[in-house]
Protein backbone atom coordinates (compact mmCIF):
# COMPACT_ATOMS: atom_id res chain seq x y z
CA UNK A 1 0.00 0.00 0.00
CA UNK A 2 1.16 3.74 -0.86
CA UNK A 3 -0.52 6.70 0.32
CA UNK A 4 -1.40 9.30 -1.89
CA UNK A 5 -2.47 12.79 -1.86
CA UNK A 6 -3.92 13.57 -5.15
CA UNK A 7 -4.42 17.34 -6.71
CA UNK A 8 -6.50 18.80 -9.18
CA UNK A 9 -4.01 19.17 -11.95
CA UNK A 10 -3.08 16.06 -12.28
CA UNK A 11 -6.77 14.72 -12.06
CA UNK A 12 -7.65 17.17 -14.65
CA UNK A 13 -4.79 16.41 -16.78
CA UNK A 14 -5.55 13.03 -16.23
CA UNK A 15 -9.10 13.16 -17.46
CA UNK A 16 -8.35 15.74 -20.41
CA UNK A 17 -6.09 12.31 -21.79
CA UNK A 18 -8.28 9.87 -21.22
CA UNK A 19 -11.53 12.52 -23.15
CA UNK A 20 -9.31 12.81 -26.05
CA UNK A 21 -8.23 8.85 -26.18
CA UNK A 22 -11.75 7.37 -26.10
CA UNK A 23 -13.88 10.27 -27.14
CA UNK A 24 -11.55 12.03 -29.78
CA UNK A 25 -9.75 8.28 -30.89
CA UNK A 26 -6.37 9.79 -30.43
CA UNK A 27 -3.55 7.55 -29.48
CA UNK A 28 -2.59 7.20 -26.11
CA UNK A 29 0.75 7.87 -25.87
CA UNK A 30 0.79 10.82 -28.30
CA UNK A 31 -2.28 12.65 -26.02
CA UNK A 32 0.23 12.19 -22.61
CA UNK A 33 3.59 13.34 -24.34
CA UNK A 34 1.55 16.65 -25.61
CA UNK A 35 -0.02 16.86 -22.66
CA UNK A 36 2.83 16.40 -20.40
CA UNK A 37 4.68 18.98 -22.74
CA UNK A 38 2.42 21.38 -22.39
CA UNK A 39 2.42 21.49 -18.60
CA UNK A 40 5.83 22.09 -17.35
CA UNK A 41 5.39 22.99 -13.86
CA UNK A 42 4.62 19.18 -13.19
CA UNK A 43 7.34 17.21 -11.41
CA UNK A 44 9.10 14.09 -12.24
CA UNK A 45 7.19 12.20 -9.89
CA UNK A 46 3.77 14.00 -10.93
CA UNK A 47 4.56 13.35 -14.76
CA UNK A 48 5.43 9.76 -14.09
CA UNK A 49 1.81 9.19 -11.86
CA UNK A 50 -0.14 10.80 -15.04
CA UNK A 51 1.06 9.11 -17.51
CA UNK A 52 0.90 5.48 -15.39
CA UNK A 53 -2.68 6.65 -14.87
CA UNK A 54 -3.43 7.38 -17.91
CA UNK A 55 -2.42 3.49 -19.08
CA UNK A 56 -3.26 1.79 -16.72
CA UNK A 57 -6.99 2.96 -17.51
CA UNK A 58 -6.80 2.48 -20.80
CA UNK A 59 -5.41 -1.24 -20.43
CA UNK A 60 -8.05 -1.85 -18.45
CA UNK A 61 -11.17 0.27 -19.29
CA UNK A 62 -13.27 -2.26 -20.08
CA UNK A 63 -12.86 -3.87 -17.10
CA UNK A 64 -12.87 -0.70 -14.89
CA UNK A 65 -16.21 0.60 -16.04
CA UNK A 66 -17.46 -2.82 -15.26
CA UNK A 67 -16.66 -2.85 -11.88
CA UNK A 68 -17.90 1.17 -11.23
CA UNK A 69 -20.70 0.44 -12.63
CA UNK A 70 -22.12 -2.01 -9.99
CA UNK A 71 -22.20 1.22 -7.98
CA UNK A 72 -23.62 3.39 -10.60
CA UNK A 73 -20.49 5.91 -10.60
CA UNK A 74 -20.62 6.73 -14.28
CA UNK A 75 -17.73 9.50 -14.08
CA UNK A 76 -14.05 10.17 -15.33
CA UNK A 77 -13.18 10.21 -11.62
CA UNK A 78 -14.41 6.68 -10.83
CA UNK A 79 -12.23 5.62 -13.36
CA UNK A 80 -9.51 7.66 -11.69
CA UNK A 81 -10.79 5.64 -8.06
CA UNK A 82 -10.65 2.38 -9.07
CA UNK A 83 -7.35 2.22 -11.07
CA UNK A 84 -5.80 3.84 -7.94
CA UNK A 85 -7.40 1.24 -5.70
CA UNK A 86 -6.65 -1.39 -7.89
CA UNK A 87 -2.79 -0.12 -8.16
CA UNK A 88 -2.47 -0.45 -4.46
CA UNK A 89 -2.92 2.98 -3.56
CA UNK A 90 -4.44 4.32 -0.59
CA UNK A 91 -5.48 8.13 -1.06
CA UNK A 92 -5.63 10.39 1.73
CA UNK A 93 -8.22 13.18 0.09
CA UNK A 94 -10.89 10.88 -1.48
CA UNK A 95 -13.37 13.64 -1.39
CA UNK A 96 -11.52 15.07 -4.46
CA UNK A 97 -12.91 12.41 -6.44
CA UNK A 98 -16.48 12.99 -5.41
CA UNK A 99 -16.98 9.40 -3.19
CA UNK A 100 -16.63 8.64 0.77
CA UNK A 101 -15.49 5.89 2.88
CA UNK A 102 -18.18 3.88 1.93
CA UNK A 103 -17.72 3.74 -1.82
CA UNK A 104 -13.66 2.45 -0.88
CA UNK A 105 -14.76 -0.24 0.85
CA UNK A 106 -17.59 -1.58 -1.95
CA UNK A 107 -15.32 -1.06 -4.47
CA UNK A 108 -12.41 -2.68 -3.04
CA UNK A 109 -14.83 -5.95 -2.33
CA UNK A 110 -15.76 -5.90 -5.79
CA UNK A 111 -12.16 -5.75 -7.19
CA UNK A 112 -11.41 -8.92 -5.13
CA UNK A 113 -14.81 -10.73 -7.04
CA UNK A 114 -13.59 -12.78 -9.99
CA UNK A 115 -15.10 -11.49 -13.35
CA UNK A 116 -17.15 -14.51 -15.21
CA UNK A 117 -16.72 -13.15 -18.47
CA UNK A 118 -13.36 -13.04 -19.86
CA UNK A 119 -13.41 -10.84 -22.43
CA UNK A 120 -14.45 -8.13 -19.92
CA UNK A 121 -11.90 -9.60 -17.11
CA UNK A 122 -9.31 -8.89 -19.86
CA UNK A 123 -10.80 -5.26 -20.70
CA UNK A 124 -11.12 -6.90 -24.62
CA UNK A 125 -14.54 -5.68 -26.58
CA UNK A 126 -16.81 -9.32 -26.91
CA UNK A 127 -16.56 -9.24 -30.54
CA UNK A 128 -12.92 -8.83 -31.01
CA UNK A 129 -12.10 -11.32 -27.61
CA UNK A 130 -14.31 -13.92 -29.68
CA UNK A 131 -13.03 -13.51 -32.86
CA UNK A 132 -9.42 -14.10 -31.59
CA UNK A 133 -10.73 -17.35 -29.67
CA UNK A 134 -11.93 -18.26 -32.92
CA UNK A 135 -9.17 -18.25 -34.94
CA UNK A 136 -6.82 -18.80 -32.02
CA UNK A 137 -8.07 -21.29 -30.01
CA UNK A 138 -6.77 -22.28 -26.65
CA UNK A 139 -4.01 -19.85 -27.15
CA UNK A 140 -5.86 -17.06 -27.08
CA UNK A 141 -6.25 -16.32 -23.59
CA UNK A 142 -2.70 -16.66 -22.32
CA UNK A 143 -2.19 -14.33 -24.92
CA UNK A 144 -4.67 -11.81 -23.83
CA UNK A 145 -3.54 -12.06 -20.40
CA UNK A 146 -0.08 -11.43 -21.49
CA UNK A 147 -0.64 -8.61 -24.10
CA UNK A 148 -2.11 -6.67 -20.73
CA UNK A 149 1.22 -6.80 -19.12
CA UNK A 150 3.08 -3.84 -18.93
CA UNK A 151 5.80 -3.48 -21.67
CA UNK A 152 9.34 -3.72 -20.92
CA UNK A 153 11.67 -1.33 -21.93
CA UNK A 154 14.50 -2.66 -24.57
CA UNK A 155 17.60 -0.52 -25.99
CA UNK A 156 19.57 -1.61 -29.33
CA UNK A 157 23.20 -0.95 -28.79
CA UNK A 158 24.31 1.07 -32.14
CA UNK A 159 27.45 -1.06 -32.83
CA UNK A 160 28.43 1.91 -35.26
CA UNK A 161 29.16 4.16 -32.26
CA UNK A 162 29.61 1.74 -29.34
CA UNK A 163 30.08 -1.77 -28.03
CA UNK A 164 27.38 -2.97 -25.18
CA UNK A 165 30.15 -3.48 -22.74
CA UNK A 166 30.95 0.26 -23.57
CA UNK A 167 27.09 1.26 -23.27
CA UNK A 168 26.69 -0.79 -20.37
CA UNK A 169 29.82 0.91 -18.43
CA UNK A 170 28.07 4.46 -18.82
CA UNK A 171 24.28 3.04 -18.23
CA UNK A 172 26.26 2.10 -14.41
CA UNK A 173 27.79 5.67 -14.42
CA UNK A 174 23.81 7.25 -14.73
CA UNK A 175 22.47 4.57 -12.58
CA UNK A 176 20.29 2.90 -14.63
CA UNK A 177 19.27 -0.77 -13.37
CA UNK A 178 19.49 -3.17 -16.38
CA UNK A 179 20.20 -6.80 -17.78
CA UNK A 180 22.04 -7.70 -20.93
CA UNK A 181 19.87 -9.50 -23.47
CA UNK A 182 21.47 -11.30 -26.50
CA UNK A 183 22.74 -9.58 -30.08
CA UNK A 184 23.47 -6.12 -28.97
CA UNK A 185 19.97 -6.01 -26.95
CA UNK A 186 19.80 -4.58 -23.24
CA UNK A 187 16.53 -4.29 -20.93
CA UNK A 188 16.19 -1.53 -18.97
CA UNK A 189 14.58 -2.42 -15.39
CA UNK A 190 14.69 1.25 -13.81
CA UNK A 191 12.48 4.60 -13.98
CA UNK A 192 15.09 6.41 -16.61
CA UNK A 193 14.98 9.49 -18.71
CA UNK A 194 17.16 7.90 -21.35
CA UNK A 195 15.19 9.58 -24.13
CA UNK A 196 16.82 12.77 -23.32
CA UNK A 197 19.98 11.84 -22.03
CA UNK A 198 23.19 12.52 -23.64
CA UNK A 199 23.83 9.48 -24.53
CA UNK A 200 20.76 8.73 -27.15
CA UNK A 201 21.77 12.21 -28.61
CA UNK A 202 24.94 10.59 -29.01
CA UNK A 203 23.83 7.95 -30.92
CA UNK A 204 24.80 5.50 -28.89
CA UNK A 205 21.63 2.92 -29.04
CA UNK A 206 17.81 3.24 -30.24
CA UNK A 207 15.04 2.18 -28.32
CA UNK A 208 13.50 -0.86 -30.05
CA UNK A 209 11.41 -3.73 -29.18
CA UNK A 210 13.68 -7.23 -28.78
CA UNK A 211 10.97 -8.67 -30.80
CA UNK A 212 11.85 -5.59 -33.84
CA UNK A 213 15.17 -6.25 -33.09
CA UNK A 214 14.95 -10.02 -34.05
CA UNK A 215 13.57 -9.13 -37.56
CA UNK A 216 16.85 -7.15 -38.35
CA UNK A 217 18.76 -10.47 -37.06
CA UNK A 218 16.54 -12.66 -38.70
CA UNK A 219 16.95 -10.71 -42.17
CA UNK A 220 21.12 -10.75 -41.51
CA UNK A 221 21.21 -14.48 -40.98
CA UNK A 222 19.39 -15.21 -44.70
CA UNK A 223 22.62 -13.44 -46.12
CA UNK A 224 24.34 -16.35 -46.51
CA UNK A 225 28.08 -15.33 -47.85
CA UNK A 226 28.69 -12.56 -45.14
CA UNK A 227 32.18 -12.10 -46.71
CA UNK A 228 30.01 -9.72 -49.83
CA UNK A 229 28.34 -7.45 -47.22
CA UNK A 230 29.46 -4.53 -49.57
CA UNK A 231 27.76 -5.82 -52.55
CA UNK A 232 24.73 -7.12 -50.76
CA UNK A 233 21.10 -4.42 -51.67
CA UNK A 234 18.31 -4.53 -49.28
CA UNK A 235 14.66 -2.56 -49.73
CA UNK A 236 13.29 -1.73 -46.76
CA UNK A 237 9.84 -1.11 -48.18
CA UNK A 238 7.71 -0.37 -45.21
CA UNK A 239 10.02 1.52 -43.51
CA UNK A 240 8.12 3.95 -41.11
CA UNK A 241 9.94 5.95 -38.73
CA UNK A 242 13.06 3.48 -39.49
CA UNK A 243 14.05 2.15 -36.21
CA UNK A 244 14.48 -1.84 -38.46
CA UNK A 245 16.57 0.25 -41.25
CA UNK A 246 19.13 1.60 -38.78
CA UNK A 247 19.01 -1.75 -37.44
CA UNK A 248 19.51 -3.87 -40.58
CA UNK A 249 22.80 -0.82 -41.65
CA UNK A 250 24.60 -1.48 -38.23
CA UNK A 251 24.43 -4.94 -39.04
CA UNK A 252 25.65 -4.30 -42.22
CA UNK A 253 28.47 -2.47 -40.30
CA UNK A 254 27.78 0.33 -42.97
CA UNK A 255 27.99 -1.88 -45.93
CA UNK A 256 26.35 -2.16 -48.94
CA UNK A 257 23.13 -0.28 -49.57
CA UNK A 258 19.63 0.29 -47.99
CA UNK A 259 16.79 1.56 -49.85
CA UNK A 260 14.26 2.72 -47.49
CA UNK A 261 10.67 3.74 -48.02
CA UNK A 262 7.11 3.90 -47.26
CA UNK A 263 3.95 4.35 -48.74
CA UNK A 264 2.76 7.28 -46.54
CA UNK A 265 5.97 9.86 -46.95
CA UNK A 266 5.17 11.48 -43.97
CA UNK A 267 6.78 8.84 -41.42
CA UNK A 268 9.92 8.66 -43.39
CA UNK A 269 10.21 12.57 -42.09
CA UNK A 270 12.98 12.01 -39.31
CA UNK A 271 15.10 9.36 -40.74
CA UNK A 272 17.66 10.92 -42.31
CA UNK A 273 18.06 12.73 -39.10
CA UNK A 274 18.10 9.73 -37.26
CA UNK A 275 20.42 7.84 -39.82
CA UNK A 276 23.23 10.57 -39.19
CA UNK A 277 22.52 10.79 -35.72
CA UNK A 278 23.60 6.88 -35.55
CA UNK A 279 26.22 7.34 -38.32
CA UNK A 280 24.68 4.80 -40.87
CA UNK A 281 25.89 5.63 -44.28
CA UNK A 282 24.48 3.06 -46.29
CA UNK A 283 20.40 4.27 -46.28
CA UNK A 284 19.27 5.97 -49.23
CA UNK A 285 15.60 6.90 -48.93
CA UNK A 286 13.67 7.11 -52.07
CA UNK A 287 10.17 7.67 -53.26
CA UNK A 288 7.50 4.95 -52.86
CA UNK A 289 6.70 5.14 -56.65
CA UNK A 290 10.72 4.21 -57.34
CA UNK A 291 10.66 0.77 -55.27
CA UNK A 292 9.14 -0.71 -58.11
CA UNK A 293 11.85 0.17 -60.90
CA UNK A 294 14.18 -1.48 -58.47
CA UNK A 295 15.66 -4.48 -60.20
CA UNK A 296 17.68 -7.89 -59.06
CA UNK A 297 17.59 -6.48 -55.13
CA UNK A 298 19.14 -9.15 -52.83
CA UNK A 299 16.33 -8.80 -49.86
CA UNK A 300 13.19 -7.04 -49.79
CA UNK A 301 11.87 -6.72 -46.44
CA UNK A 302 8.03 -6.08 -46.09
CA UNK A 303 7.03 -5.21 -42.97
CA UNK A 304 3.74 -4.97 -43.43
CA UNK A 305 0.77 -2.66 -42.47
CA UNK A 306 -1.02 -5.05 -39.70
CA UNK A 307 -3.72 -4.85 -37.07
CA UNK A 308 -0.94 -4.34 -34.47
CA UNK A 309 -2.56 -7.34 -32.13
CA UNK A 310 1.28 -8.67 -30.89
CA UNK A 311 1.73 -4.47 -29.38
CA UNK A 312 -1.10 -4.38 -27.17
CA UNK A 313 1.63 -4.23 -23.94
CA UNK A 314 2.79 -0.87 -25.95
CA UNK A 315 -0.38 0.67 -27.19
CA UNK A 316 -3.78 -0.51 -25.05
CA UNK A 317 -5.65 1.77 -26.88
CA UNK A 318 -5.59 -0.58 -30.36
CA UNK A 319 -7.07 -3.37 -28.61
CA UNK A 320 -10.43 -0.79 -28.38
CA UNK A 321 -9.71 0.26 -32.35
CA UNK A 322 -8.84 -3.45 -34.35
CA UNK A 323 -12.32 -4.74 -35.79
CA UNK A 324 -12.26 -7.48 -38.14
CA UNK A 325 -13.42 -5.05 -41.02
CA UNK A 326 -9.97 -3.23 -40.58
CA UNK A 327 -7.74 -6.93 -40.07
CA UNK A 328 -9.75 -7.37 -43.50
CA UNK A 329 -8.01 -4.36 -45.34
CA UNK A 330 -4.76 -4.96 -43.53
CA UNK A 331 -4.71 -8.50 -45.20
CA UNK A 332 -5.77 -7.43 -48.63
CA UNK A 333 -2.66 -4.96 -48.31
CA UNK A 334 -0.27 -7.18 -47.24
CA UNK A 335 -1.31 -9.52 -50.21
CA UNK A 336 -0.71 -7.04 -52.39
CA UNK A 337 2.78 -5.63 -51.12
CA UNK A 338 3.67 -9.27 -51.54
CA UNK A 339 1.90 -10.04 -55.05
CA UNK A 340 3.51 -6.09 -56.54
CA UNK A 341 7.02 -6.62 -55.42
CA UNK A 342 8.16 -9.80 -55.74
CA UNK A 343 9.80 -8.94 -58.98
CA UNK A 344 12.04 -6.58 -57.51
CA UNK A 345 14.55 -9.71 -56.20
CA UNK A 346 16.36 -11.45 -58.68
CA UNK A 347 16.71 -15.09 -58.91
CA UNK A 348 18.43 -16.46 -55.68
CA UNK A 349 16.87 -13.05 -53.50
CA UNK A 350 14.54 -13.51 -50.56
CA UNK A 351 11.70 -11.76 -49.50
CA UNK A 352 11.71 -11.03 -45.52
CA UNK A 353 8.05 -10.65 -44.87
CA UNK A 354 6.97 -9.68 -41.01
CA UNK A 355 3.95 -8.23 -39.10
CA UNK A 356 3.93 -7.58 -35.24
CA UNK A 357 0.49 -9.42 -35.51
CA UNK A 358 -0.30 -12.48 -33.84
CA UNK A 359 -2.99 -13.48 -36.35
CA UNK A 360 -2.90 -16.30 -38.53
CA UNK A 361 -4.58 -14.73 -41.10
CA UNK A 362 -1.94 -11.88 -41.13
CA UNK A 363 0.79 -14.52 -40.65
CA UNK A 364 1.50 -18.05 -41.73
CA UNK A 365 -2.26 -18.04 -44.23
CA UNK A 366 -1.19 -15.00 -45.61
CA UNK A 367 2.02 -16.66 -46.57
CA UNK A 368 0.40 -19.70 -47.54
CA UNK A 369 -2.06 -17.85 -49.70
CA UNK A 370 1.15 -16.43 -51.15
CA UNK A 371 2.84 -19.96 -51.95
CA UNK A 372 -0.29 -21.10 -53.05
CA UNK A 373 -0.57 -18.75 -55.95
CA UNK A 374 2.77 -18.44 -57.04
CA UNK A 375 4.55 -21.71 -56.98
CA UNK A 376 7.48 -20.72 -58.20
CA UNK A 377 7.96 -19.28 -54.08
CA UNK A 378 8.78 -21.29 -51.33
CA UNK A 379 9.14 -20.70 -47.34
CA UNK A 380 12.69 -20.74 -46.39
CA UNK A 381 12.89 -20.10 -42.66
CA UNK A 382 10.01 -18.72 -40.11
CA UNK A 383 9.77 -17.56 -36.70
CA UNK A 384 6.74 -16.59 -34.51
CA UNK A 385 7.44 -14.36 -31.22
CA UNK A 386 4.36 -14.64 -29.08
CA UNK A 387 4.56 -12.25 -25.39
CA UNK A 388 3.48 -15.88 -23.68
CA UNK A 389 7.16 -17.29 -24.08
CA UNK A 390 9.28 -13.70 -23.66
CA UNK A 391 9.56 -10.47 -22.98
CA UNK A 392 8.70 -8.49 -26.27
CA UNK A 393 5.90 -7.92 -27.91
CA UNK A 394 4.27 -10.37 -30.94
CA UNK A 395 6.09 -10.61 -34.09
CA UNK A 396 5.96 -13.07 -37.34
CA UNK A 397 8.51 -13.28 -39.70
CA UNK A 398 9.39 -15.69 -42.61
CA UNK A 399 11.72 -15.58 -45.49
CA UNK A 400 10.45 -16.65 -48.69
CA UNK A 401 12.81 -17.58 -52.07
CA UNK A 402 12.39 -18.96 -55.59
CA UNK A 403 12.36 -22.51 -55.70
């Protein structure tokens, strides 16, 4: 237990996140970073209780309005109550959320009442918790249960700029609590402000997910004469805000050549930044429309558009946005990304295709939809990441060839 004496401001602040998240659709983390930006006078310690707030509700909304509404408290505030309660906290001024002494003690009994109904229990919306027991099975559950965890933090050591024994000497020096994770990868376990220290200006690593990280790796151990790194051409066609193509050129140790792009320009906007930042010389972004004139390319990696299901840990808010109509379109893309570019290898290139979904349909069918209509394909290697056997989030990768 924790006591806690809670002001207005960061109630208000609080609730003006959580209006624009489920009322306005925006995206969680976005709304708390402009939020939190625009109120400076806040403390560390105030910043870091809003924005746990603020997450913890929307992991478990669902769930939370359930419960407050067995005592008809309809309010922002009762959301506030309960995720406090359920967090642990005791709070010393409950009259600023509108309830008494009474109200505490129901709603602690009820938290300690088991939930019949999963989907609820899990803070999923029926129709999506179903649909994911359909085509899921048994599996589904541990996954949901999992997906609700909160996400750990993972750094990729830039082995351009540093070594991890180097990185982890100075992580000691700002007192940062942290294990070493395979290939280059290190958890961080304590409350940090590495985004603004000077050693991510530096360059020194990228936060990145160990299950992003393992597409990079996967992609780098398909090369199979590592001795021609300088010759070797990869298009990175899905390329976002590029965290997988400064990946895939450290890996490269600066060789050969990246082409990186995406299909909506506007998240390709900080790369170059961010490639000179890390000292990667090998990226050259280009234009969507040029990926196609791209000829006898040794690995295309699609990443593709997906219904985000495997990042729930990172972003609650999706699991209130995915409908099937929408996994729908995501497949028909991904199909198509597939069916448009696979010209662009030549004869004895791969295509690296992943999603951070944990859907079938986005995953292994899609592929075998691939295979199935052009025969002249075949699966290679594949790995599934799922948040029930590690630490990350959900990933799917698989690297496809000519026969």
């Amino acid at each position: 237990m924790q006591e806690i004496k809670l002001h207005q401001p960061i109630i208000d602040t609080v609730i003006v996140c959580l209006k624009s998240i489920f009322e306005d659709n925006k995206v969680a983390d976005k709304e708390v970073a402009t939020h939190l930006k625009q109120n400076k006078n806040f403390g560390s310690r105030d910043r870091s209780l809003i924005a746990e707030t603020v997450y913890d509700i929307v992991r478990w909304k669902l769930k939370y309005e359930f419960i407050v509404g067995k005592l008809e408290l309809t309010s922002y505030k009762s959301l506030l109550l309960v995720s406090f309660l359920n967090r642990n906290y005791v709070i010393k001024n409950i009259e600023i959320l509108g309830v008494d002494l009474n109200d505490i003690v129901r709603l602690t009994d009820i938290l300690q009442q088991t939930i019949a109904d999963k989907s609820i229990e899990q803070s999923y919306p029926t129709n999506f918790y179903n649909f994911c027991e359909e085509k899921l099975g048994e599996k589904w559950h541990p996954l949901a249960v999992s997906l609700n965890n909160k996400p750990s933090v993972f750094i990729r050591v830039n082995s351009l700029q540093t070594s991890i024994a180097k990185l982890a000497a100075l992580l000691e020096t700002e007192n940062i609590s942290f294990k070493i994770m395979e290939d280059n990868c290190i958890e961080i376990l304590s409350k940090n402000n590495l985004k603004n220290s000077e050693l991510y200006r530096q360059g020194l690593f990228e936060f990145q997910d160990i299950g992003s990280q393992a597409i990079g790796h996967f992609l780098f151990d398909a090369i199979e004469d590592k001795t021609k790194l300088d010759k070797i051409t990869v298009l990175d066609l899905c390329a976002g805000a590029g965290g997988k193509t400064l990946h895939l050129s450290a890996l490269l140790n600066n060789k050969g050549k990246i082409y990186a792009t995406d299909y909506k320009a506007a998240r390709l906007k900080n790369l170059q930044q961010r490639a000179e930042q890390a000292g990667c010389k090998n990226i050259e972004i280009i234009e969507f429309s040029e990926a196609k004139k791209l000829k006898n390319i040794d690995f295309i990696l699609i990443d593709a558009p997906c219904s985000g299901t495997g990042t729930f840990k990172r972003q609650a808010d999706l699991k209130y946005k995915v409908t099937q109509e929408k996994i729908k379109e995501y497949q028909a893309i991904q199909a198509s990304l597939l069916n448009e570019y696979k010209n662009v290898i030549h004869k004895n290139g791969k295509i690296i295709y992943a999603t951070c979904s944990i859907l079938p349909q986005e995953n292994e069918l899609q592929v075998q939809n691939f295979i199935d209509n052009n025969s002249s394909f075949k699966i290679n290697k594949s790995q599934q990441l799922l948040p029930t056997k590690y630490g990350g989030d959900g990933f799917f990768m698989v690297a496809l060839s000519h026969q």
